[in-house]
Protein backbone atom coordinates (compact mmCIF):
# COMPACT_ATOMS: atom_id res chain seq x y z
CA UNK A 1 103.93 121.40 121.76
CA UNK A 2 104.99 122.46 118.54
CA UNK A 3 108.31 121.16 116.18
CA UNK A 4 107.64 123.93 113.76
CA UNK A 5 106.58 127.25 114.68
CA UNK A 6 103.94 128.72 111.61
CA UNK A 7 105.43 131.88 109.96
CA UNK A 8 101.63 134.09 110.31
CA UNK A 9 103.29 136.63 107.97
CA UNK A 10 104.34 134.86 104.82
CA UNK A 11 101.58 134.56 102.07
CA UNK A 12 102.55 132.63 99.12
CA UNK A 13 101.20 134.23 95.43
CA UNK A 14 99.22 130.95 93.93
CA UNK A 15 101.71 131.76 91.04
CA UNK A 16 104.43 131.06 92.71
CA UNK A 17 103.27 128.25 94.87
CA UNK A 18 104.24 125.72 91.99
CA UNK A 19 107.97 126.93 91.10
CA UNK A 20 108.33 127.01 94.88
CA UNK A 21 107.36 123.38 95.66
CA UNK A 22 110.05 121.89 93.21
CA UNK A 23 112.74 123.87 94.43
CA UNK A 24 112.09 122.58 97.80
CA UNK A 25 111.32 119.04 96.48
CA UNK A 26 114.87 119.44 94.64
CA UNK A 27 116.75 120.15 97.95
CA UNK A 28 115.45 117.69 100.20
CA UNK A 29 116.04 114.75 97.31
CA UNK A 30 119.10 116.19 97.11
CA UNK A 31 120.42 116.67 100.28
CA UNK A 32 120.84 120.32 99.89
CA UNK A 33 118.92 122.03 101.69
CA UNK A 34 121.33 122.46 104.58
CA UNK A 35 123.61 123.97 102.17
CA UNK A 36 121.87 126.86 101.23
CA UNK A 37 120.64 128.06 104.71
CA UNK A 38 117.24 126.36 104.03
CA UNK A 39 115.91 124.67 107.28
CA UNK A 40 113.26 122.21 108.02
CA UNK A 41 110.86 125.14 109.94
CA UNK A 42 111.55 126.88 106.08
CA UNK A 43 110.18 123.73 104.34
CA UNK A 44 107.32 123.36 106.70
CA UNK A 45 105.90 126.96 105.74
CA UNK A 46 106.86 127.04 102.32
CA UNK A 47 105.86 123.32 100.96
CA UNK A 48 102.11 123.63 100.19
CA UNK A 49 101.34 120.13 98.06
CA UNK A 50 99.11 119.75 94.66
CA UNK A 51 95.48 121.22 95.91
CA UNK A 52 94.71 123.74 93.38
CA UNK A 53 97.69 123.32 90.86
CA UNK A 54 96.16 121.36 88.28
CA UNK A 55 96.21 123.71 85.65
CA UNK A 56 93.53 122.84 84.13
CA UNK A 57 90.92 125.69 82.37
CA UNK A 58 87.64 125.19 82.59
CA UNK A 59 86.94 126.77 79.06
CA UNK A 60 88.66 123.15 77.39
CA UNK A 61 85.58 120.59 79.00
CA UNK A 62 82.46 120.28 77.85
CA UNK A 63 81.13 120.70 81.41
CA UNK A 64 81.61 121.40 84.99
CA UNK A 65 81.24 117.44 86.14
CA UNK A 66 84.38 117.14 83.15
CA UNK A 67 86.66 120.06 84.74
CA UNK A 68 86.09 118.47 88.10
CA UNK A 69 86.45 114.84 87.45
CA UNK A 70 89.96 115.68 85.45
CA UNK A 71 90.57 118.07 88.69
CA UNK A 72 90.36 115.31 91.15
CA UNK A 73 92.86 113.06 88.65
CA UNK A 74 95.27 115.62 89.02
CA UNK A 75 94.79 116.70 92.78
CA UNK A 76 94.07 113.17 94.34
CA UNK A 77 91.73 115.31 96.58
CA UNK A 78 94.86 116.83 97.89
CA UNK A 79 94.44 120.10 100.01
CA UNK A 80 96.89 120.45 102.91
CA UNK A 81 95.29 121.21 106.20
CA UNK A 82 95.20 124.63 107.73
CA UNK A 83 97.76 124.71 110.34
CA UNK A 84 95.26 126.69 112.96
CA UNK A 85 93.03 123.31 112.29
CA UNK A 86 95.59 120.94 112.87
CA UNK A 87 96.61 122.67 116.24
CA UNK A 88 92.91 122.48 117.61
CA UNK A 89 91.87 119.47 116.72
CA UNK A 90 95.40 118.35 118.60
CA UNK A 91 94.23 120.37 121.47
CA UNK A 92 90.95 119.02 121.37
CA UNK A 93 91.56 115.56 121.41
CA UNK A 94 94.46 115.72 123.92
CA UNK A 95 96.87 112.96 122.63
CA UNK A 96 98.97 111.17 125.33
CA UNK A 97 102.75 111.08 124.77
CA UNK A 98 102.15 106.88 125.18
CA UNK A 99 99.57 106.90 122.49
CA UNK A 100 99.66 105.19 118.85
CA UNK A 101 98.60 107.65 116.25
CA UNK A 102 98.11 107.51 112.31
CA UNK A 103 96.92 109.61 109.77
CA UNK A 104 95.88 107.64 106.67
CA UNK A 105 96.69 110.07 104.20
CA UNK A 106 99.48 112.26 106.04
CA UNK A 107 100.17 114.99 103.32
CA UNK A 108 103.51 116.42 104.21
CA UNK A 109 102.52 115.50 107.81
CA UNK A 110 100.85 119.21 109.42
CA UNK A 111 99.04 117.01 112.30
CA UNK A 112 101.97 115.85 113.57
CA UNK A 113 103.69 119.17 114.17
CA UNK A 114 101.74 119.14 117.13
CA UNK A 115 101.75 115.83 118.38
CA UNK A 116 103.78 114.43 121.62
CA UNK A 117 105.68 111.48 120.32
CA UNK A 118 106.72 111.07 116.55
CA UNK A 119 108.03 107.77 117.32
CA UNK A 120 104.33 106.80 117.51
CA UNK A 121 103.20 108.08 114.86
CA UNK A 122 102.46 105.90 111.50
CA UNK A 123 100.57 106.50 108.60
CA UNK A 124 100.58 106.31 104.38
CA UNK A 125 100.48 108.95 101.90
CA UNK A 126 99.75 108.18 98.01
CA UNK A 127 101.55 111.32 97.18
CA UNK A 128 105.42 110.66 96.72
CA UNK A 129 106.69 113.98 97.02
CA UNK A 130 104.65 115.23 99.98
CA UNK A 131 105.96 111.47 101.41
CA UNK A 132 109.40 112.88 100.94
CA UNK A 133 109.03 116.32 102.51
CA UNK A 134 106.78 114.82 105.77
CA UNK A 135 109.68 111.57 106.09
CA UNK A 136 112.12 115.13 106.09
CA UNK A 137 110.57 117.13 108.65
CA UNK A 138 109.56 114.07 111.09
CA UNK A 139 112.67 111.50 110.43
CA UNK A 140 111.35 109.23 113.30
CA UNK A 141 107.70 109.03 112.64
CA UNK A 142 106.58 105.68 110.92
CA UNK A 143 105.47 107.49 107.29
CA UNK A 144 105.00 104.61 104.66
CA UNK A 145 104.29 105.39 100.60
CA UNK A 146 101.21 104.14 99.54
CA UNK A 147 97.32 104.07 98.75
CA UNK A 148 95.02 103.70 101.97
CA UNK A 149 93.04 100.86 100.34
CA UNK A 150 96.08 98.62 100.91
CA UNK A 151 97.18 100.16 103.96
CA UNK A 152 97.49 97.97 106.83
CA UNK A 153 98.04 100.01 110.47
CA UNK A 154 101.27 97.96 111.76
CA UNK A 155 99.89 98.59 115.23
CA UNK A 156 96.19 98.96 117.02
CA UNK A 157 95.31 102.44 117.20
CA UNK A 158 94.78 104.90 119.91
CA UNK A 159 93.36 107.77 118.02
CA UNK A 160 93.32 108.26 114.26
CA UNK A 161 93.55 112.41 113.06
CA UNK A 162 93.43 113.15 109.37
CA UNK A 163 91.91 115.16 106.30
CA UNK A 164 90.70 112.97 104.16
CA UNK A 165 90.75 113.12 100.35
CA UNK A 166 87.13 114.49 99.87
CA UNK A 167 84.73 113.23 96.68
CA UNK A 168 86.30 110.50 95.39
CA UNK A 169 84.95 107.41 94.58
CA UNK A 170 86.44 104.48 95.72
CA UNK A 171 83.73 101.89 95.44
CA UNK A 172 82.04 99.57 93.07
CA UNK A 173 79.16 101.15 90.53
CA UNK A 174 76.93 98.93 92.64
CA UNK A 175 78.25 99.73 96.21
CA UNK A 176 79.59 103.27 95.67
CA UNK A 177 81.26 104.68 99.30
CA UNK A 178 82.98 108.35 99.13
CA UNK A 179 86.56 108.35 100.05
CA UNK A 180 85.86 110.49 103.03
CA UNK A 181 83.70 107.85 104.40
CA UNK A 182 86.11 105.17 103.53
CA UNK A 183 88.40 107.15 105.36
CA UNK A 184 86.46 106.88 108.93
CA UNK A 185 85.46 103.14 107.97
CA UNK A 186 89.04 102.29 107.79
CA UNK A 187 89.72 104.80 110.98
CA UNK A 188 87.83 102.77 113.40
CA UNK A 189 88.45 99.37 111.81
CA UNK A 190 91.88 100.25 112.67
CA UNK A 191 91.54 100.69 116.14
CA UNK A 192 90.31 99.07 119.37
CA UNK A 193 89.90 101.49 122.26
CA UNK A 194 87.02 103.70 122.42
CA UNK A 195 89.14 107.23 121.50
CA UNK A 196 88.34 110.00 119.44
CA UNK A 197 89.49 111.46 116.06
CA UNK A 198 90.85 114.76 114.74
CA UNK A 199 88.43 114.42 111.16
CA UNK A 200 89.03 118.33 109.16
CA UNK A 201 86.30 119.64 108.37
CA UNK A 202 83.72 117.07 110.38
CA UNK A 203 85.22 117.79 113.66
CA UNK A 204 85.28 114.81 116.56
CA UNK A 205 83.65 111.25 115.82
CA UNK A 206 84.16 108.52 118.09
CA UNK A 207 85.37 105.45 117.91
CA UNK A 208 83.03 102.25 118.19
């Protein structure tokens, strides 16, 4: 099941990528979109988020750790998961049209293109314009704005998928955790049968 069919053939220039994003981000605040022909299937190819638009040259730090660190300020870990990911992990976890899904930090939402239900789906996103371009494309999913730290999953969980902001540090100088690992902390804490979840780029974990 798919809402959005992928376009295989259109390859956004990283120059262009930027320009591109606030048109789109201009016509769904707007209302416009509609107007000019644009349609949701449009948005869902074309949108592609912050990951790698920080414009930032490594030439003005005094280091690598510098031009990173100021990287991940800019990028909140942001990079928007591969569609061909989010369809397998989808198929590989086999979602039930009765389940309860989330994805902590939802991006514009490219897991749940291939869900069953988007009534049952509910996450947070810390990013307010890829909030307002995944509350767009799936109007009925349960999409709040917000940090996952003070997230609180309205329901108990069937199966959790997500791509989790990677190399942040979310803890205290004395109990440092990564924000990946947060990520599948909060993941199981938030549910209570044993199911799996969709994790990009660590494949299936279970649940406790």
């Amino acid at each position: 099941m798919e809402k959005y069919k992928k376009d295989t053939e259109l390859q956004i220039p990283m120059e262009q990528r930027k320009k591109l994003n606030e048109k789109i981000l201009y016509l769904v605040e707007n209302h416009e979109a509609e107007l000019y022909g644009i349609t949701p299937e449009d948005i869902f190819n074309v949108y592609t988020g912050n990951g790698g638009l920080h414009g930032l040259d490594r030439k003005d730090f005094q280091n690598f750790h510098a031009y990173t660190e100021a990287k991940k300020e800019i990028e909140q870990g942001q990079f928007f998961t591969p569609q061909e990911v989010c369809k397998f992990l989808v198929a590989c976890v086999k979602p039930e049209p009765e389940d309860i899904i989330y994805d902590l930090t939802y991006g514009k939402g490219d897991f749940f293109n291939y869900l069953p239900t988007e009534n049952n789906i509910y996450g947070t996103e810390i990013d307010m314009k890829a909030v307002k371009i995944a509350q767009y494309l799936y109007p009925k999913a349960n999409l709040q704005y917000g940090d996952i730290r003070q997230y609180s999953p309205v329901l108990s969980g069937d199966i959790v998928f997500g791509n989790p902001p990677f190399h942040l540090e979310w803890g205290t100088k004395e109990a440092p955790v990564s924000s990946q690992m947060y990520y599948c902390k909060k993941s199981i804490s938030g549910t209570e049968k044993r199911r799996p979840f969709g994790f990009a780029g660590s494949g299936k974990l279970p649940f406790r």
